[in-house]
Protein backbone atom coordinates (compact mmCIF):
# COMPACT_ATOMS: atom_id res chain seq x y z
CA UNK A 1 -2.96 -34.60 51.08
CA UNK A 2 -3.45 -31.49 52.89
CA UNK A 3 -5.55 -28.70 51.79
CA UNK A 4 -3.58 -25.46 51.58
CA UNK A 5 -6.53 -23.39 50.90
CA UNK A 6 -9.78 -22.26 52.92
CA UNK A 7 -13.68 -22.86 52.93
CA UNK A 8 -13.16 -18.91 53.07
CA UNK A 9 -10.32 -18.49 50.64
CA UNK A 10 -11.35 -21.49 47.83
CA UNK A 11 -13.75 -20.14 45.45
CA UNK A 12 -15.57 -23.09 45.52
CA UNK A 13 -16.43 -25.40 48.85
CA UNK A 14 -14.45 -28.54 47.26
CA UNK A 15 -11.08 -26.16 46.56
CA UNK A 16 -10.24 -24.03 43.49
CA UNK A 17 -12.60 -26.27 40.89
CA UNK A 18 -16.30 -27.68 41.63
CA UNK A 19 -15.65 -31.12 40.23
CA UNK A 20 -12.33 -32.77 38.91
CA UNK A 21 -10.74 -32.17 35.47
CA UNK A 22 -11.43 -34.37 32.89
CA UNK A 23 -8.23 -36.66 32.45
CA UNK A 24 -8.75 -37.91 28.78
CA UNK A 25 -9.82 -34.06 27.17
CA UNK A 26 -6.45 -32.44 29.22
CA UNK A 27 -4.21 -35.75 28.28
CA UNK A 28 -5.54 -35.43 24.60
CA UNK A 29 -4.75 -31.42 25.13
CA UNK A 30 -1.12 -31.82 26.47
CA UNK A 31 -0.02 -34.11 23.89
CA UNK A 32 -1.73 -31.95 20.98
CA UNK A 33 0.08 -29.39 21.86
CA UNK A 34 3.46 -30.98 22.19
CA UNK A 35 3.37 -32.44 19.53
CA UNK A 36 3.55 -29.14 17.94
CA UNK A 37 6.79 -28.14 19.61
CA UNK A 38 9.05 -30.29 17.32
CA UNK A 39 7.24 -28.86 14.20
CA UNK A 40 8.07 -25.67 14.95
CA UNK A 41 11.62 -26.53 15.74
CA UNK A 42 11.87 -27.99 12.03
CA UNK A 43 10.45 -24.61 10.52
CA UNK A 44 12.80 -22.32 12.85
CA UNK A 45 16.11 -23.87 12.05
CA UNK A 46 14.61 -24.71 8.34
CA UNK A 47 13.93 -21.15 7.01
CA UNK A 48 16.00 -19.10 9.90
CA UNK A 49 12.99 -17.87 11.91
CA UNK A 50 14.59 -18.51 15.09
CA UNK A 51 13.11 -15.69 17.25
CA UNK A 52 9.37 -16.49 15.91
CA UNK A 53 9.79 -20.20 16.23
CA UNK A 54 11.23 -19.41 19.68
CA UNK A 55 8.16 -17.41 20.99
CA UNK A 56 5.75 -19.95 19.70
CA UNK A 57 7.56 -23.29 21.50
CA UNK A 58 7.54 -21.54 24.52
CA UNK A 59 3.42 -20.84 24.23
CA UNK A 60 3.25 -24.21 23.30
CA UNK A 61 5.69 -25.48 26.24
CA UNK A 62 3.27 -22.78 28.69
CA UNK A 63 0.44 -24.74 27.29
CA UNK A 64 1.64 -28.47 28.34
CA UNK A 65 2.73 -27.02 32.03
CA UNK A 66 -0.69 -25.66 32.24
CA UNK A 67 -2.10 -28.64 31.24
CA UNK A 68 -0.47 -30.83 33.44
CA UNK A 69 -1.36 -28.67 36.42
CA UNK A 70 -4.90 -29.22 35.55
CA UNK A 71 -4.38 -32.66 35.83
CA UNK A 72 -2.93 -32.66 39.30
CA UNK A 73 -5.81 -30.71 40.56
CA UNK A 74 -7.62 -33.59 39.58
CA UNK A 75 -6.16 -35.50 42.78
CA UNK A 76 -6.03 -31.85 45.00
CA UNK A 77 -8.67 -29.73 44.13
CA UNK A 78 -7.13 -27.07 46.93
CA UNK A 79 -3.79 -27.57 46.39
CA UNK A 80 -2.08 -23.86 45.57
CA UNK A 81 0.79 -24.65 43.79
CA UNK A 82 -1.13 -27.01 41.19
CA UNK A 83 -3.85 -24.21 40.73
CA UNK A 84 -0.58 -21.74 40.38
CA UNK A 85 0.82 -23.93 37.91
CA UNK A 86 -2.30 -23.98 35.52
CA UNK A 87 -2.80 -20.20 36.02
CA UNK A 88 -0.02 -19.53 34.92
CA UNK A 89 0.75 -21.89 31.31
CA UNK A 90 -2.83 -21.04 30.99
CA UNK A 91 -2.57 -17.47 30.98
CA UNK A 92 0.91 -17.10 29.76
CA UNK A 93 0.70 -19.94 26.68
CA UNK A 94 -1.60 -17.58 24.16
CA UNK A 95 0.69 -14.43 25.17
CA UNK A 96 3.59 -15.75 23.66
CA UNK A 97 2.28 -16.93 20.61
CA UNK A 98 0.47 -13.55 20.52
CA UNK A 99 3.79 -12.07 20.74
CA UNK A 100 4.70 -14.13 18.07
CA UNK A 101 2.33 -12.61 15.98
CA UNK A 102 3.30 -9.27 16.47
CA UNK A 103 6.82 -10.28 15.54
CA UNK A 104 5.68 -10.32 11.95
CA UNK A 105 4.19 -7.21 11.28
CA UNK A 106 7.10 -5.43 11.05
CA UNK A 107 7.82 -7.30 8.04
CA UNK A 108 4.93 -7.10 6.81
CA UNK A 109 5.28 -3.78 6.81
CA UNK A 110 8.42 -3.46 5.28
CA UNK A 111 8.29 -6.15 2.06
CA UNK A 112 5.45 -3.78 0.36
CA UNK A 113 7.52 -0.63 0.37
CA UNK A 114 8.60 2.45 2.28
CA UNK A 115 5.24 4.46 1.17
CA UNK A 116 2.81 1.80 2.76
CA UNK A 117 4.53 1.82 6.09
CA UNK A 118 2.07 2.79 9.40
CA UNK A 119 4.95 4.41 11.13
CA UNK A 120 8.65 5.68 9.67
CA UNK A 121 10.16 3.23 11.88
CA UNK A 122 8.68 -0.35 11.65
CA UNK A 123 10.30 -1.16 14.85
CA UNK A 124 8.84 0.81 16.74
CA UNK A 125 5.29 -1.23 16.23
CA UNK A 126 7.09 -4.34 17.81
CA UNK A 127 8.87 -2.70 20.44
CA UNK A 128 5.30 -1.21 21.88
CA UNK A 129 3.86 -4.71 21.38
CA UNK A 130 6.80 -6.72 23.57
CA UNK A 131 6.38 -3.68 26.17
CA UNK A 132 2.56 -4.62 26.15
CA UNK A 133 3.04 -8.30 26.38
CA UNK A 134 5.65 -7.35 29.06
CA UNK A 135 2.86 -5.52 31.13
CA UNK A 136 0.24 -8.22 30.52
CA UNK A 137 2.22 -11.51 31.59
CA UNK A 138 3.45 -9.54 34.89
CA UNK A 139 -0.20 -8.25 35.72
CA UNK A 140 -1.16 -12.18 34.70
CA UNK A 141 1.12 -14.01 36.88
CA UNK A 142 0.82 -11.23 40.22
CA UNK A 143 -3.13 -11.51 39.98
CA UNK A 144 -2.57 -15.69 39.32
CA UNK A 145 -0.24 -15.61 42.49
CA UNK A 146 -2.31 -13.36 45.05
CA UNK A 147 -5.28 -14.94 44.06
CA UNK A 148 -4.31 -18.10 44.63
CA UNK A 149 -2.18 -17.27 47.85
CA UNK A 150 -5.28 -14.90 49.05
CA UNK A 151 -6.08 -15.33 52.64
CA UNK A 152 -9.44 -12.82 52.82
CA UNK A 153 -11.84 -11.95 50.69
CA UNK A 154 -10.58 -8.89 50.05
CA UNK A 155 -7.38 -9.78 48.83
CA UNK A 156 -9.36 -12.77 47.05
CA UNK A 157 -10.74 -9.57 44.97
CA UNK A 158 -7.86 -7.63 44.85
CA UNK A 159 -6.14 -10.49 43.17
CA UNK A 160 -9.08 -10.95 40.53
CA UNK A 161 -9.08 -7.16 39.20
CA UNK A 162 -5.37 -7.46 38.93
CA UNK A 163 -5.60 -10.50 36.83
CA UNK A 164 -8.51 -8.95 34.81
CA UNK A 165 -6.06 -5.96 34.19
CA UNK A 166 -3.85 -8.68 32.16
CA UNK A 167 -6.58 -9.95 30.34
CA UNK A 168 -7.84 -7.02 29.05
CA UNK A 169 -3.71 -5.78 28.27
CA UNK A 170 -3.81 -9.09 26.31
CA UNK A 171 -7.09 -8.24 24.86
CA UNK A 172 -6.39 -4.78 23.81
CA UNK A 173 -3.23 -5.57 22.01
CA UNK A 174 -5.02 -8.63 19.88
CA UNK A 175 -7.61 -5.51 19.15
CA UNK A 176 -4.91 -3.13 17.87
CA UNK A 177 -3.13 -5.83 15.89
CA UNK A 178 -6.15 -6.56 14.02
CA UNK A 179 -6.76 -2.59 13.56
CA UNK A 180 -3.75 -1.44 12.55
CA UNK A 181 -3.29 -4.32 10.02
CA UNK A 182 -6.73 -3.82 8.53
CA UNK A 183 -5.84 -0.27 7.90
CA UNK A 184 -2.95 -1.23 6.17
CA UNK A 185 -4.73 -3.24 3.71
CA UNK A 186 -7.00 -0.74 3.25
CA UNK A 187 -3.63 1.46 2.18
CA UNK A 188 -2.60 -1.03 -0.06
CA UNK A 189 -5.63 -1.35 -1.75
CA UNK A 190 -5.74 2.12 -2.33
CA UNK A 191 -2.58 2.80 -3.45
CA UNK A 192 -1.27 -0.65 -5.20
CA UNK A 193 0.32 1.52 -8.11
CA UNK A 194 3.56 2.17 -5.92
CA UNK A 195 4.51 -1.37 -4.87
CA UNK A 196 7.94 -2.01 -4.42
CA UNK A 197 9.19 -4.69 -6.99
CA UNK A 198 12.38 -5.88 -4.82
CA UNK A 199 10.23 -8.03 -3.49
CA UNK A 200 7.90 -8.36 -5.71
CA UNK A 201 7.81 -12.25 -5.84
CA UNK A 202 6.81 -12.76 -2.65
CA UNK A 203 4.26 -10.61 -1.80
CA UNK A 204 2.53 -11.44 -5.13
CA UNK A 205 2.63 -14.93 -4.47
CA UNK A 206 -0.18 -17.23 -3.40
CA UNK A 207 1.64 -18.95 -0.22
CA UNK A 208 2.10 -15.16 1.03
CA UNK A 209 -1.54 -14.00 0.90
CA UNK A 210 -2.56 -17.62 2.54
CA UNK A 211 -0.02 -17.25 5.24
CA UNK A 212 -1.59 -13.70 5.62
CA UNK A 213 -4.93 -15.18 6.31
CA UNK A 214 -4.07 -17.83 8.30
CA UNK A 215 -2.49 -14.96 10.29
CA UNK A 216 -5.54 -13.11 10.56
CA UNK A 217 -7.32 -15.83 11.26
CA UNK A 218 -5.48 -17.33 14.53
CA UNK A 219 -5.45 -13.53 15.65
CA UNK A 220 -9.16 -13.23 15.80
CA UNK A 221 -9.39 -16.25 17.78
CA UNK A 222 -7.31 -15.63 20.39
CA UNK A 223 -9.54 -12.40 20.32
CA UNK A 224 -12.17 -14.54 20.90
CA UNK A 225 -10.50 -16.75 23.77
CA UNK A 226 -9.05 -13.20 25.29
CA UNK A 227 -12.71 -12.37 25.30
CA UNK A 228 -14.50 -15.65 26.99
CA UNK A 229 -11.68 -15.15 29.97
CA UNK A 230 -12.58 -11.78 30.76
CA UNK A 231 -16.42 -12.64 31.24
CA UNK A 232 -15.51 -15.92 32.59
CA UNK A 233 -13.13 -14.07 35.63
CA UNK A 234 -15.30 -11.03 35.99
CA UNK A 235 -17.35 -12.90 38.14
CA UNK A 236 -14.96 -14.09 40.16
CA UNK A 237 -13.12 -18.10 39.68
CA UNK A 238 -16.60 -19.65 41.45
CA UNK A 239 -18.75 -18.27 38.80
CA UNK A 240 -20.51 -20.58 36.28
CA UNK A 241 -18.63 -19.63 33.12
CA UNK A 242 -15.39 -20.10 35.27
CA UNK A 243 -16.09 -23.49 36.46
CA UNK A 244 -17.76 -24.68 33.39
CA UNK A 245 -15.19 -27.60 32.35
CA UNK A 246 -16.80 -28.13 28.61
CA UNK A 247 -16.89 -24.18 28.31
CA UNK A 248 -13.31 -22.97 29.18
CA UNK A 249 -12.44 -26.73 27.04
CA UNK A 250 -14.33 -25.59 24.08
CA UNK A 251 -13.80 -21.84 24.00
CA UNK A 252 -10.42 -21.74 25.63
CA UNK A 253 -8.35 -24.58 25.05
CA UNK A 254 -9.82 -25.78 21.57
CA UNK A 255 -9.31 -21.98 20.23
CA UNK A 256 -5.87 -21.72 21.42
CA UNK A 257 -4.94 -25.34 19.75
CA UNK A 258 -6.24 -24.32 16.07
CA UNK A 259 -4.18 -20.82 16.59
CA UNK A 260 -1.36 -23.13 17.45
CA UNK A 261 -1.64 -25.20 14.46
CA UNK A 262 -2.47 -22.40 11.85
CA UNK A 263 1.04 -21.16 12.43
CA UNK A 264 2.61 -24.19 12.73
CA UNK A 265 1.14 -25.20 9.18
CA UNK A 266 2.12 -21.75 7.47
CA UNK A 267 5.06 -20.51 9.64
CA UNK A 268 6.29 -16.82 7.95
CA UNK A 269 9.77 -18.44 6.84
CA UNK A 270 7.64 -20.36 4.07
CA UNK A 271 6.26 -17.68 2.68
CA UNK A 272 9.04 -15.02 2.62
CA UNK A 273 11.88 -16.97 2.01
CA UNK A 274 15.19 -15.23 2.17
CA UNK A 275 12.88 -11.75 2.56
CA UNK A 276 12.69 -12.77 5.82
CA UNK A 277 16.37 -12.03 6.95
CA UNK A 278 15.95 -8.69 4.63
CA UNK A 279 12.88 -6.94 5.74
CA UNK A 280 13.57 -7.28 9.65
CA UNK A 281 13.57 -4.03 11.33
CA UNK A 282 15.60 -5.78 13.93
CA UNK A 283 19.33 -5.42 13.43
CA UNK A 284 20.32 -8.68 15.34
CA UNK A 285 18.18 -10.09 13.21
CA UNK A 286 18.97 -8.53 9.96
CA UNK A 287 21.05 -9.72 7.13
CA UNK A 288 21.36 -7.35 4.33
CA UNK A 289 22.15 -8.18 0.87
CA UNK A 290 22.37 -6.00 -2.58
CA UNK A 291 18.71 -5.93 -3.70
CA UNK A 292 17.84 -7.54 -7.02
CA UNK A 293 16.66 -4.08 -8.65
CA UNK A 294 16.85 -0.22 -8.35
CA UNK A 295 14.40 0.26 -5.40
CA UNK A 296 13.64 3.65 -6.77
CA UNK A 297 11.61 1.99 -9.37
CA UNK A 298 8.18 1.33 -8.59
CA UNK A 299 5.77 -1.75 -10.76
CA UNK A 300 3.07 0.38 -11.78
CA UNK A 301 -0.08 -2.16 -11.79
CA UNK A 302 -2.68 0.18 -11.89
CA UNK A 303 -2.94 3.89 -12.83
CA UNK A 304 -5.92 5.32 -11.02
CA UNK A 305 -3.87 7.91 -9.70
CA UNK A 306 -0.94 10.06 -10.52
CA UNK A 307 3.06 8.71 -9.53
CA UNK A 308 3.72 10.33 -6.21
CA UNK A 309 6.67 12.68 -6.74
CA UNK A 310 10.33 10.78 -6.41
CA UNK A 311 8.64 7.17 -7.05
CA UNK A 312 10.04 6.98 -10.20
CA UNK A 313 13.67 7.79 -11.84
CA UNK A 314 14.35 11.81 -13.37
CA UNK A 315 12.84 12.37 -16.40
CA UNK A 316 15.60 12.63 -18.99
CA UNK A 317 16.62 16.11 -20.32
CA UNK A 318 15.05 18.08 -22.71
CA UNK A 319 16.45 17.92 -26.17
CA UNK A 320 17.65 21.31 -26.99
CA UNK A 321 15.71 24.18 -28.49
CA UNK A 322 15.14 24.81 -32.21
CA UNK A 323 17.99 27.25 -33.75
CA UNK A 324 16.03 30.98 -33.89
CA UNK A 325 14.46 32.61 -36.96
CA UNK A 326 16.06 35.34 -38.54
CA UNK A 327 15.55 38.16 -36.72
CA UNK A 328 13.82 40.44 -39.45
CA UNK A 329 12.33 39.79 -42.59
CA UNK A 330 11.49 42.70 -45.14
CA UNK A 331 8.13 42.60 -46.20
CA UNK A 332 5.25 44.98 -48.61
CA UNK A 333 4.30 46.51 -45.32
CA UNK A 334 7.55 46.74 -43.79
CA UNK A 335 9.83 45.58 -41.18
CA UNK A 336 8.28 42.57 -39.68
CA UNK A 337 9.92 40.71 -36.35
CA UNK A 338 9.82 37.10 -36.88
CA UNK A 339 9.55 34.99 -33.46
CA UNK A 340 12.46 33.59 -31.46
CA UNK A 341 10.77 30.50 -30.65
CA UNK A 342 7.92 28.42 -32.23
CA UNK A 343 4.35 29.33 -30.86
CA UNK A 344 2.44 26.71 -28.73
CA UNK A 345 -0.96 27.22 -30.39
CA UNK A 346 -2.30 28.51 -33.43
CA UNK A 347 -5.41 29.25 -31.55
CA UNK A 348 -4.08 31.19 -28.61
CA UNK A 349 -1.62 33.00 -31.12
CA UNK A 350 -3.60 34.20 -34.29
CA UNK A 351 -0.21 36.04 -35.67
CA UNK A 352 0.78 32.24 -36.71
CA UNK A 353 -1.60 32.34 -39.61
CA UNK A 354 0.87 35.67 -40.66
CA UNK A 355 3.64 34.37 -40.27
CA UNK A 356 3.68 32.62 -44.11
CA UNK A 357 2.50 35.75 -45.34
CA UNK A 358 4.69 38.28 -44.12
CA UNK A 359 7.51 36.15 -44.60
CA UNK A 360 6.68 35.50 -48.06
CA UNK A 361 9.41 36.93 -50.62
CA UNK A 362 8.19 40.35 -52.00
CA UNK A 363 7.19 40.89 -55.67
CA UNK A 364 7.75 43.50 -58.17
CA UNK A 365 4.42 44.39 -59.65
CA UNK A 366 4.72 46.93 -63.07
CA UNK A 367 2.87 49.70 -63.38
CA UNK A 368 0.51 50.17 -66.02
CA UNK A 369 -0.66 53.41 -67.39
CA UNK A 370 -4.66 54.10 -68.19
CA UNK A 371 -3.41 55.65 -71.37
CA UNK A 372 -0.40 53.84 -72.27
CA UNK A 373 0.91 50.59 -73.01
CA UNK A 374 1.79 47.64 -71.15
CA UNK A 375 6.22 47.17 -70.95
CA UNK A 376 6.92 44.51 -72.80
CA UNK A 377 8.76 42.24 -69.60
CA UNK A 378 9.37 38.57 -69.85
CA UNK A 379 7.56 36.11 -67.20
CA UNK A 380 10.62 36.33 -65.38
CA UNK A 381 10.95 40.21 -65.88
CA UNK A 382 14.14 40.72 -67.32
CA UNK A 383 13.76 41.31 -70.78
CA UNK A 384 11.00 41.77 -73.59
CA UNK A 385 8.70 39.22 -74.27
CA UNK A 386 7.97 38.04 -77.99
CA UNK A 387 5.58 39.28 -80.10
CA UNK A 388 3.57 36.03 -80.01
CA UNK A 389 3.10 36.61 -76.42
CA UNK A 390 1.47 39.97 -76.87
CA UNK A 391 -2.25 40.28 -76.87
CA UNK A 392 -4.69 43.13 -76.62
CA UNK A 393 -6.65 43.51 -73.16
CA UNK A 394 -10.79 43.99 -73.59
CA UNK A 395 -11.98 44.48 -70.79
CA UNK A 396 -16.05 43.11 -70.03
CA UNK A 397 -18.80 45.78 -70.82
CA UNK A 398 -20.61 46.81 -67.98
CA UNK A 399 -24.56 45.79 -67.74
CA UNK A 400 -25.22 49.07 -65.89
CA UNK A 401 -24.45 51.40 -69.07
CA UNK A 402 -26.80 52.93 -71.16
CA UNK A 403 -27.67 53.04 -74.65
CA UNK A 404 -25.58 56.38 -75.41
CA UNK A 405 -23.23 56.86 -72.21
CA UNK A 406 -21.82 52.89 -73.10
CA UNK A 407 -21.31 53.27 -76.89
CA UNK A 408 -18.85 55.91 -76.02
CA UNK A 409 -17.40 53.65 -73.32
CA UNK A 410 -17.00 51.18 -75.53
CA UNK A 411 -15.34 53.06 -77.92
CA UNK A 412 -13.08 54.52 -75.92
CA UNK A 413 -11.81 51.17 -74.66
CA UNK A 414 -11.77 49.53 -77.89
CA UNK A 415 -9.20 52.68 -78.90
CA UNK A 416 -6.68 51.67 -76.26
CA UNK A 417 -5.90 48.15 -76.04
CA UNK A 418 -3.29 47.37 -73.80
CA UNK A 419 -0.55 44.25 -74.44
CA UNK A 420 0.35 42.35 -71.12
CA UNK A 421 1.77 39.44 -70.32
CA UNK A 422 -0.30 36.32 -71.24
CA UNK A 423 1.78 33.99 -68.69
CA UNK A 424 0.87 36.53 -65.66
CA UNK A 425 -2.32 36.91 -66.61
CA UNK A 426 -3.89 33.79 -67.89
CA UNK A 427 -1.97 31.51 -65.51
């Protein structure tokens, strides 16, 4: 077969790879992932994840054309459109099933509540992401192309930096992903009190928080793979790392496979169920239905911090005031105001301790004469009191008299007894 590139243009003297593939690791590769493709045809149609399922069968489908164009290099080492062929399901395979990741973070964002939300509009977050993946699968496949089709050095180089451009897009995106989401958790953990029960059941549950890690998890490797490419082409496609079969096998091809198979094992229809259809931000997508409960209320779990204002349903009103005191009561030292409304403290308003007092009912007190005696007044003073009632009034004799002032004194009180009222007195 005829070579179609260079000893100037091939990056290595034998064509675009130093020594053939390895038929048995890409065979066992291609059929791995292919057999993944029917999986995730079962899970799209299953729980109505169309668009996800979608994006993942065509990484997967990337994945087997790039495999099999490894495998005809194996009998044309130079040949262009076999090297073409593996660039590209290669480098295009872990796009889409990045871009399948990033299809779920909208609803992500959206099941835990309005308040926990990165941006006002969730959709916004995956319409940045598809314009990323956009921009790295075009700067992927020109840089795959020239590079392959290169006829000098120069455009040999020019055709490398464009394809590193794609790989760090692809890189950088993985990178936000992972940031963004890990400051969201770090708002839900701080502010769990304000969850949104509508859904409720599914975020709560334990196949939700797996399928979040498993998320996580395939995310960081493509990091990872994203990561060995870039050092692996920054030296250009003859360098070591590049032409290292059991290195791109291991950190390339192994890493996307278990990414591939995480998601196929916990694909997001599983664990949201018909919150899937609800908390798209996508209105092809979306099917809207009356939610369960009043999403004004919010589950309060915890209470390390006060209800943010609106979270939770008006108070109802308050019950009306108590009907006014009388506006004037007639006391021994006059006209006293009594207060309109009830005081707050007894502390803060020392008049409350008057208030009993001055409202108190006044009382008739008789006057009694030094010289004469006592009226004779009932207990109720409205008539006489009996004669049994009667009794004469000695008063003590002071200690501080002496010997011929106090006989006098005593004399002179002895000669006036007075008669009062033995009920008012001795009661």
């Amino acid at each position: 077969m005829a070579r179609d590139c260079t000893a100037e243009t091939c990056p290595t003297p034998g064509g675009f790879v130093s020594w053939p593939p390895s038929t048995a690791g890409n065979a066992f590769m291609l059929a791995a992932f292919a057999s993944l493709i029917p999986v995730n045809i079962y899970t799209g149609i299953r729980y109505k994840t169309l668009l996800y399922a979608s994006l993942i069968i065509a990484g997967l489908l990337l994945e087997v054309v790039g495999h099999v164009g490894k495998i005809l290099l194996q009998n044309d080492a130079a040949s262009v459109s076999s090297f073409a062929l593996h660039m590209t399901g290669m480098l295009w395979g872990p796009n889409f099933i990045s871009a399948a990741i990033y299809f779920v973070l909208p609803h992500v964002l959206v099941i835990y509540g309005q308040e926990f939300r990165l941006i006002s509009r969730p959709v916004y977050l995956g319409v940045f992401f598809i314009i990323l993946d956009v921009f790295t699968l075009a700067f992927q496949l020109v840089g795959a192309v020239y590079r392959a089709r290169a006829g000098t050095a120069v455009e040999m180089g020019q055709g490398s930096y464009i394809l590193l451009a794609g790989l760090g897009l692809n890189v950088a995106g993985l990178a936000t992903f992972l940031v963004g989401y890990r400051y969201f958790l770090h708002r839900l953990d701080r502010r769990r009190y304000v969850f949104n029960p509508t859904f409720s059941a599914v975020f709560l549950s334990l196949r939700f928080n797996r399928f979040l890690l498993c998320m996580q998890l395939a995310t960081l490797l493509l990091l990872v793979r994203g990561a060995v490419r870039i050092a692996a082409f920054s030296g250009g496609l003859g360098s070591v790392l590049a032409q290292s079969q059991v290195a791109i096998f291991l950190l390339d091809d192994t890493l996307v496979l278990i990414a591939a198979i995480i998601l196929s094992a916990a694909p997001p229809g599983r664990a949201f169920g018909l919150a899937w259809a609800e908390t798209s931000p996508y209105p092809a997508c979306a099917t809207r239905r009356k939610p369960t409960s009043d999403p004004q209320i919010r589950r309060v779990i915890s209470q390390p911090y006060p209800f943010t204002p609106g979270s939770l349903p008006p108070p109802p009103p308050p019950p009306p005031p108590p009907l006014p005191l009388p506006l004037a009561q007639r006391s021994p030292h006059g006209i006293v105001e009594a207060p309109v409304a009830p005081l707050a403290s007894p502390v803060q308003h020392p008049v409350h301790h008057q208030i009993t007092y001055n409202l108190r009912k006044p009382q008739t007190v008789p006057y009694l004469s030094p010289t004469g005696s006592a009226p004779y007044l009932s207990p109720t003073g409205r008539g006489p009191i009996s004669p049994s009632a009667r009794a004469p009034y000695s008063p003590a004799l002071s200690s501080s008299t002496s010997s011929s002032g106090g006989k006098k004194n005593r004399a002179r009180q002895i000669s006036n007894p007075r008669l009062v009222d033995s009920n008012s007195i001795w009661a």
